[in-house]
C-alpha atoms as a PDB file:
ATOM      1  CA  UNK A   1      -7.761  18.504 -14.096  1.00  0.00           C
ATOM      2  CA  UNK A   2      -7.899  14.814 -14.301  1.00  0.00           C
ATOM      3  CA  UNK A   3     -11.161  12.927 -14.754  1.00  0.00           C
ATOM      4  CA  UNK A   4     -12.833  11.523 -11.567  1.00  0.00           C
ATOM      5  CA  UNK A   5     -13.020   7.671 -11.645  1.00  0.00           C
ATOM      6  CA  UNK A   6     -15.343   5.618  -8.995  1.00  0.00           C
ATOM      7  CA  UNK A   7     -13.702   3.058  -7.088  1.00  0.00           C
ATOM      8  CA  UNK A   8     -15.739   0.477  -9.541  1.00  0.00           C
ATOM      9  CA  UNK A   9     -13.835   1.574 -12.395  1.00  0.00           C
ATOM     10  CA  UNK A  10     -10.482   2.049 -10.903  1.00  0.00           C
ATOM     11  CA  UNK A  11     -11.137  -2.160  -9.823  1.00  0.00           C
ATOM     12  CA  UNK A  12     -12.167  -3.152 -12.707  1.00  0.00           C
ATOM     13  CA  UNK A  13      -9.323  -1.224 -14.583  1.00  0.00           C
ATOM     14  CA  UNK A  14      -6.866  -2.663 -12.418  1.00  0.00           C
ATOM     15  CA  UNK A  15      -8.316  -6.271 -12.557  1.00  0.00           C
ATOM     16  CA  UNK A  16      -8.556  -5.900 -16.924  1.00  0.00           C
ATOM     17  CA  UNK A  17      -4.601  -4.988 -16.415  1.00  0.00           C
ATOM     18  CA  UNK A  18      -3.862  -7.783 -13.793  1.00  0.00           C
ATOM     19  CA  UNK A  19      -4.961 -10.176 -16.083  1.00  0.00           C
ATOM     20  CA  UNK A  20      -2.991  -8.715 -18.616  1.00  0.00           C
ATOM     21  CA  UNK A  21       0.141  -8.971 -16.881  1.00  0.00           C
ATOM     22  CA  UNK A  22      -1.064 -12.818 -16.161  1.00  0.00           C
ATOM     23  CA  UNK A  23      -1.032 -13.465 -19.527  1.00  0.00           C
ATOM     24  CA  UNK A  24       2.755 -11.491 -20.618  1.00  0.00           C
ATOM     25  CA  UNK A  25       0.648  -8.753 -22.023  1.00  0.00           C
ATOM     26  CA  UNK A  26       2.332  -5.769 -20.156  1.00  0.00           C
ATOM     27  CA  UNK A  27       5.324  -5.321 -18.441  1.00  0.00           C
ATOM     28  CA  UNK A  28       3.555  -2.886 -15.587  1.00  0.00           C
ATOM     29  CA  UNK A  29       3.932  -5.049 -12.155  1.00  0.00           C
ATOM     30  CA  UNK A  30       4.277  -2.921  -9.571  1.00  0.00           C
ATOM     31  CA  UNK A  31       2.063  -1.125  -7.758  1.00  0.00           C
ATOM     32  CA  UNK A  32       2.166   2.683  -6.381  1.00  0.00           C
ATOM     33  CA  UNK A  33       1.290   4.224  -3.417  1.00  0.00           C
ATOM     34  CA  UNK A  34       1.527   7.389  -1.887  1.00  0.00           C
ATOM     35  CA  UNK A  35       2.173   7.570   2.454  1.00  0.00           C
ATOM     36  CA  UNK A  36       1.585  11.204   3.303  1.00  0.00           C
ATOM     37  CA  UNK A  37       4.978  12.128   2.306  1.00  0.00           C
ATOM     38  CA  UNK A  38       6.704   9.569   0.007  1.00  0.00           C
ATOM     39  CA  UNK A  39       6.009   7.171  -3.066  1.00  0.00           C
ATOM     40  CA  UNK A  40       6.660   3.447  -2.778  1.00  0.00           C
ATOM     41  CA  UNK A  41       6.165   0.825  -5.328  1.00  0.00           C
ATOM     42  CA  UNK A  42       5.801  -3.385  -4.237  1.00  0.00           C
ATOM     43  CA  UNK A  43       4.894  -6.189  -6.481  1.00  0.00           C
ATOM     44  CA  UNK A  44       1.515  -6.783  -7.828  1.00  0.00           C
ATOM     45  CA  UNK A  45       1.287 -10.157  -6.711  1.00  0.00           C
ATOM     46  CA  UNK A  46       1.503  -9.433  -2.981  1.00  0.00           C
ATOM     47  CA  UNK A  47      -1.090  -6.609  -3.684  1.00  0.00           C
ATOM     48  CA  UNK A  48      -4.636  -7.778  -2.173  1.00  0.00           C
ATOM     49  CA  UNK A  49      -7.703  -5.872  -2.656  1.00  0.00           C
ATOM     50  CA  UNK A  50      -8.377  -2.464  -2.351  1.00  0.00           C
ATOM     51  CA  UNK A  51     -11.381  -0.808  -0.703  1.00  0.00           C
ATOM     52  CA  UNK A  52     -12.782   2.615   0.552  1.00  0.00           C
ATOM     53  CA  UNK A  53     -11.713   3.195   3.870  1.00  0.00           C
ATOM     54  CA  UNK A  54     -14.665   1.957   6.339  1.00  0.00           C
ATOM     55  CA  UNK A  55     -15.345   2.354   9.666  1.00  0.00           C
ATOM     56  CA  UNK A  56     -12.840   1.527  11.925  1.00  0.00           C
ATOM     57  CA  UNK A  57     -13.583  -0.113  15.948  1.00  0.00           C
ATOM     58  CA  UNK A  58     -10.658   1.588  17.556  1.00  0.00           C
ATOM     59  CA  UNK A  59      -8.826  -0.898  20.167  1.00  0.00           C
ATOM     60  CA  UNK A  60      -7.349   0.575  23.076  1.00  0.00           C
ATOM     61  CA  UNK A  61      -3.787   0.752  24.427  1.00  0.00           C
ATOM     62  CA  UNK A  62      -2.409  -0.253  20.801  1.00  0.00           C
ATOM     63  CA  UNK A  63       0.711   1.620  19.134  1.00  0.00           C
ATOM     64  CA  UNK A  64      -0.299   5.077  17.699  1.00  0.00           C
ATOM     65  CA  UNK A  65      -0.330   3.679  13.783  1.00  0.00           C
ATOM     66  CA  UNK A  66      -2.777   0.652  14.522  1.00  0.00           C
ATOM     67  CA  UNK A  67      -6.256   2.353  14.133  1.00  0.00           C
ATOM     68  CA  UNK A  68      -7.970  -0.747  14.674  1.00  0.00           C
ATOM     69  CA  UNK A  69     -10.153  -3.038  13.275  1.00  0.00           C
ATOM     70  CA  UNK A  70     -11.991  -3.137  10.085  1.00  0.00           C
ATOM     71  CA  UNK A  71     -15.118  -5.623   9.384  1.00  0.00           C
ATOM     72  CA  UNK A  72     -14.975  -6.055   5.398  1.00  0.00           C
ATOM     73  CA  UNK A  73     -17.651  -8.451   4.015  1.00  0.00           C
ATOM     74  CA  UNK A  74     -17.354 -10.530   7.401  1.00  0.00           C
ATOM     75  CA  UNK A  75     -13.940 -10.868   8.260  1.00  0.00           C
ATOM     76  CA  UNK A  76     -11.888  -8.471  10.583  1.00  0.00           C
ATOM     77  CA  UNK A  77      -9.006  -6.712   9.210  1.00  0.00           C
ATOM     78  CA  UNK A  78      -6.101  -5.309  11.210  1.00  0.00           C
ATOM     79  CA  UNK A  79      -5.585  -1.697   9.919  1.00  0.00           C
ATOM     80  CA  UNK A  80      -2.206   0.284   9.758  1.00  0.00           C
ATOM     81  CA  UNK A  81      -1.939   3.872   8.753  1.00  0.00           C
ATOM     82  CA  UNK A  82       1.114   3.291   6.737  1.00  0.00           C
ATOM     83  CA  UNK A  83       2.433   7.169   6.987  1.00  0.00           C
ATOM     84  CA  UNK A  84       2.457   6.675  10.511  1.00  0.00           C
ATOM     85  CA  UNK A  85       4.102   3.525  10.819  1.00  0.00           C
ATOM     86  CA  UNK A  86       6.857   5.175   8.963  1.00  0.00           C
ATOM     87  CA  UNK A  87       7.353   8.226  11.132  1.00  0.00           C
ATOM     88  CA  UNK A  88       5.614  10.911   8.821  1.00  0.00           C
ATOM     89  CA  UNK A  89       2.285  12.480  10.006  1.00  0.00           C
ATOM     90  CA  UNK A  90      -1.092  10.377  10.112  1.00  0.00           C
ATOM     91  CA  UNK A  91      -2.794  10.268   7.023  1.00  0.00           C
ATOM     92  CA  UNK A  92      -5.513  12.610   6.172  1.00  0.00           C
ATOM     93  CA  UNK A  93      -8.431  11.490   5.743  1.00  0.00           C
ATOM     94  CA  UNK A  94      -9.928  12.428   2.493  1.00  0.00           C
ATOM     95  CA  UNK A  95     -13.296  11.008   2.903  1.00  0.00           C
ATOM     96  CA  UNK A  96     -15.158   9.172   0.087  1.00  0.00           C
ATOM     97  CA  UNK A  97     -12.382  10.055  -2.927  1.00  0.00           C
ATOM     98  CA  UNK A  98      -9.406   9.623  -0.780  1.00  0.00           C
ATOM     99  CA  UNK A  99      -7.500   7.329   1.122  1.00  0.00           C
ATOM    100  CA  UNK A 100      -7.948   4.047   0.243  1.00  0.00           C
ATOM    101  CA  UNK A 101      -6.885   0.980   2.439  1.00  0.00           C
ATOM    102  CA  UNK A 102      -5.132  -2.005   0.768  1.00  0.00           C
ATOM    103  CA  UNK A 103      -5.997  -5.616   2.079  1.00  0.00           C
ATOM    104  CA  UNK A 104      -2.436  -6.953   1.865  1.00  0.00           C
ATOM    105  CA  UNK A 105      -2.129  -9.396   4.483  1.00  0.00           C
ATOM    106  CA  UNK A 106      -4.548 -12.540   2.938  1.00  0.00           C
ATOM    107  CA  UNK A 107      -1.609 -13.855   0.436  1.00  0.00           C
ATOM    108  CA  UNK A 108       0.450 -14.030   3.561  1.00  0.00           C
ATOM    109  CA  UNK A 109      -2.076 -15.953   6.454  1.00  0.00           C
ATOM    110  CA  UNK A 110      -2.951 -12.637   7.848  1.00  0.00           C
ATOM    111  CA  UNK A 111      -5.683 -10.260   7.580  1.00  0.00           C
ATOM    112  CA  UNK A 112      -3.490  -7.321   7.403  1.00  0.00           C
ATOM    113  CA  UNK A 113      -4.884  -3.214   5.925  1.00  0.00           C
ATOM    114  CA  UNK A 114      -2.787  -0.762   5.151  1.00  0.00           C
ATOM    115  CA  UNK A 115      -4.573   2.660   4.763  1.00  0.00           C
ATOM    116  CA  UNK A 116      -2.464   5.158   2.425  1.00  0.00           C
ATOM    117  CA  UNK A 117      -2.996   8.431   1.470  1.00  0.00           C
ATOM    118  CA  UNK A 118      -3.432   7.288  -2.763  1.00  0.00           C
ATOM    119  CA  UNK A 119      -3.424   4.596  -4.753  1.00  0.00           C
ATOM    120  CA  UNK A 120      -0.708   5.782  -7.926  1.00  0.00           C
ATOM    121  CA  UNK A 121      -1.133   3.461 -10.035  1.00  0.00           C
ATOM    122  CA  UNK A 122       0.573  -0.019 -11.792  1.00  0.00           C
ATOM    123  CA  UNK A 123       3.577   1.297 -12.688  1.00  0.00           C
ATOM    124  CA  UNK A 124       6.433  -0.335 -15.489  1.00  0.00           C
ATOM    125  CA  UNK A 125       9.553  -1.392 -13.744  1.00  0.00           C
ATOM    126  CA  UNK A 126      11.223  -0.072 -17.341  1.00  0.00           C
ATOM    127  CA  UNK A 127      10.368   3.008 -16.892  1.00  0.00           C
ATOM    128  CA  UNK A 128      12.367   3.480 -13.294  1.00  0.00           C
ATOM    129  CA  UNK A 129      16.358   4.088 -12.523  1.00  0.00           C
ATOM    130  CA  UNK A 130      17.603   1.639  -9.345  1.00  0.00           C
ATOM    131  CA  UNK A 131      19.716   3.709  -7.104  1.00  0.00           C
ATOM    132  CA  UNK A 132      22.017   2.183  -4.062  1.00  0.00           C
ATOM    133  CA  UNK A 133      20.269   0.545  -1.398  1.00  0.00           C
ATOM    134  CA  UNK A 134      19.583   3.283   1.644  1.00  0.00           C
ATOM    135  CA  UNK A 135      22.340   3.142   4.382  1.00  0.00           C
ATOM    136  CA  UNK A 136      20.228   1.985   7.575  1.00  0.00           C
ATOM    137  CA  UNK A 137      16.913   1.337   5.490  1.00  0.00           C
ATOM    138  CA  UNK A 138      14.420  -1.478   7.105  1.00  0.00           C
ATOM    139  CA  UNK A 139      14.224  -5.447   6.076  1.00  0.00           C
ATOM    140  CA  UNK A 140      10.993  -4.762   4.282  1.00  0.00           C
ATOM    141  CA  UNK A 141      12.264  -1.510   2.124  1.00  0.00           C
ATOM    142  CA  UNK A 142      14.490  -2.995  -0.537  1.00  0.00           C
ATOM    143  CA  UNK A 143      15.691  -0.630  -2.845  1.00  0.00           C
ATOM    144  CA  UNK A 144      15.045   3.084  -3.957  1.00  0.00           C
ATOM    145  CA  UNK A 145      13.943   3.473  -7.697  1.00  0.00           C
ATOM    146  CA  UNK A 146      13.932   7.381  -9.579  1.00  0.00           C
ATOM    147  CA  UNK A 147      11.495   8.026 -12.230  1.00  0.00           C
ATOM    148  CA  UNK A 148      11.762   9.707 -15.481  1.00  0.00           C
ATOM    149  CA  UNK A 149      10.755  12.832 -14.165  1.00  0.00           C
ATOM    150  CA  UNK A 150      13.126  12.211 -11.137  1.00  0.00           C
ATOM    151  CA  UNK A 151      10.526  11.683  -8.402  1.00  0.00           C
ATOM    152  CA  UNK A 152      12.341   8.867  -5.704  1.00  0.00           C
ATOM    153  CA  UNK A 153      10.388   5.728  -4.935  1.00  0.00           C
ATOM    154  CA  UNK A 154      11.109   3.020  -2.173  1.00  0.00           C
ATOM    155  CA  UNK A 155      10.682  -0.656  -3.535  1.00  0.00           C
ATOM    156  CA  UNK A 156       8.096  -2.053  -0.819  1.00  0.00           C
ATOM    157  CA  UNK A 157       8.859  -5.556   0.187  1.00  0.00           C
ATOM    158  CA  UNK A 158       5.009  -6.791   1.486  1.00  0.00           C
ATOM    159  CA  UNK A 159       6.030 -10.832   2.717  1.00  0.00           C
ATOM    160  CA  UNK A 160       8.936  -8.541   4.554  1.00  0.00           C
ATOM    161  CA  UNK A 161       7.013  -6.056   6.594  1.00  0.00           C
ATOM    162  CA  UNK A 162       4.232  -8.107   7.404  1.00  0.00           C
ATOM    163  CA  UNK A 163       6.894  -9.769   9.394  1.00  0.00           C
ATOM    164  CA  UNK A 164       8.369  -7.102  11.212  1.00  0.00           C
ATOM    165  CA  UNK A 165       8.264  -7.748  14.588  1.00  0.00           C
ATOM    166  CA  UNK A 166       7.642  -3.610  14.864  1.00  0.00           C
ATOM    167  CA  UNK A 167       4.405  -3.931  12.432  1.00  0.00           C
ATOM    168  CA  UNK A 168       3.088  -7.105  13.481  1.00  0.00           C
ATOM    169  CA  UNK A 169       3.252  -6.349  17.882  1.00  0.00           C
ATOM    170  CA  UNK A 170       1.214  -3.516  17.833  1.00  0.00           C
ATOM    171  CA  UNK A 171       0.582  -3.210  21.448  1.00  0.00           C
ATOM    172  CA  UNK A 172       1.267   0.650  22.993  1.00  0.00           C
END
């Protein structure tokens, strides 16, 4: 069973390998996520900040993946449940040592949240086979990668999705 890590460790891992990659000390720059029933992988710098999932004020007549608005440290924060938004079942909530909710939008002028169902990981674009683009896949989905153990992944274009017209209008 793998070791439990808090969410202070898990930051301060990530940031110590961040800065790593800032200075050409590792290849790893992507970033892994799990929706409830697939594994995607975007670029580390269009990651934000990632934070326990807090309460949400719900807003009403909004599409059934916008779960509403998060206040973190003072500023609001749109949040998507990412699963949903693609199709799949709402994520399940996990409590405390689950979900997490990525601030994504802040690079981009917007104070965008997707919740997922796990954070995976920084992951070494080395270590991943490219397959054909997806007949029909969306703008923001850019290519499909297979690991060494040959698990799929979808490459995760952030700048792209947080302007889709389908994620962005999120009126019911």
């Amino acid at each position: 069973m793998s070791r439990r890590v808090s969410l202070r460790e898990f930051q301060e891992h990530l940031s110590r390998r961040l800065a790593g990659v800032a200075e050409g000390g590792s290849s790893a720059t992507l970033l892994g996520i799990q929706s409830e029933k697939s594994s995607w992988l975007f670029d580390l710098s269009a990651s934000g900040e990632i934070v326990s999932l807090p309460p949400l004020m719900s807003v009403p007549l909004t599409a059934p993946f916008f779960l509403g608005l998060a206040n973190i440290r003072g500023k609001l924060h749109a949040v998507s449940d990412f699963s949903a938004f693609l199709g799949e079942d709402m994520t399940t909530r996990r409590g405390v040592s689950g979900n997490r909710l990525l601030l994504v939008g802040t690079r981009f002028g917007s104070n965008a949240a997707l919740l997922v169902s796990r954070i995976l990981g920084l992951r070494n674009p080395a270590d991943f086979t490219v397959e054909a683009p997806t007949e029909g896949a969306e703008p923001w989905e850019v290519a499909t990668y297979v690991d060494q153990e040959g698990k799929k992944w979808r490459r995760l274009d952030m700048a792209a999705l947080l302007s889709d017209s389908r994620f962005m209008n999120v009126v019911a």
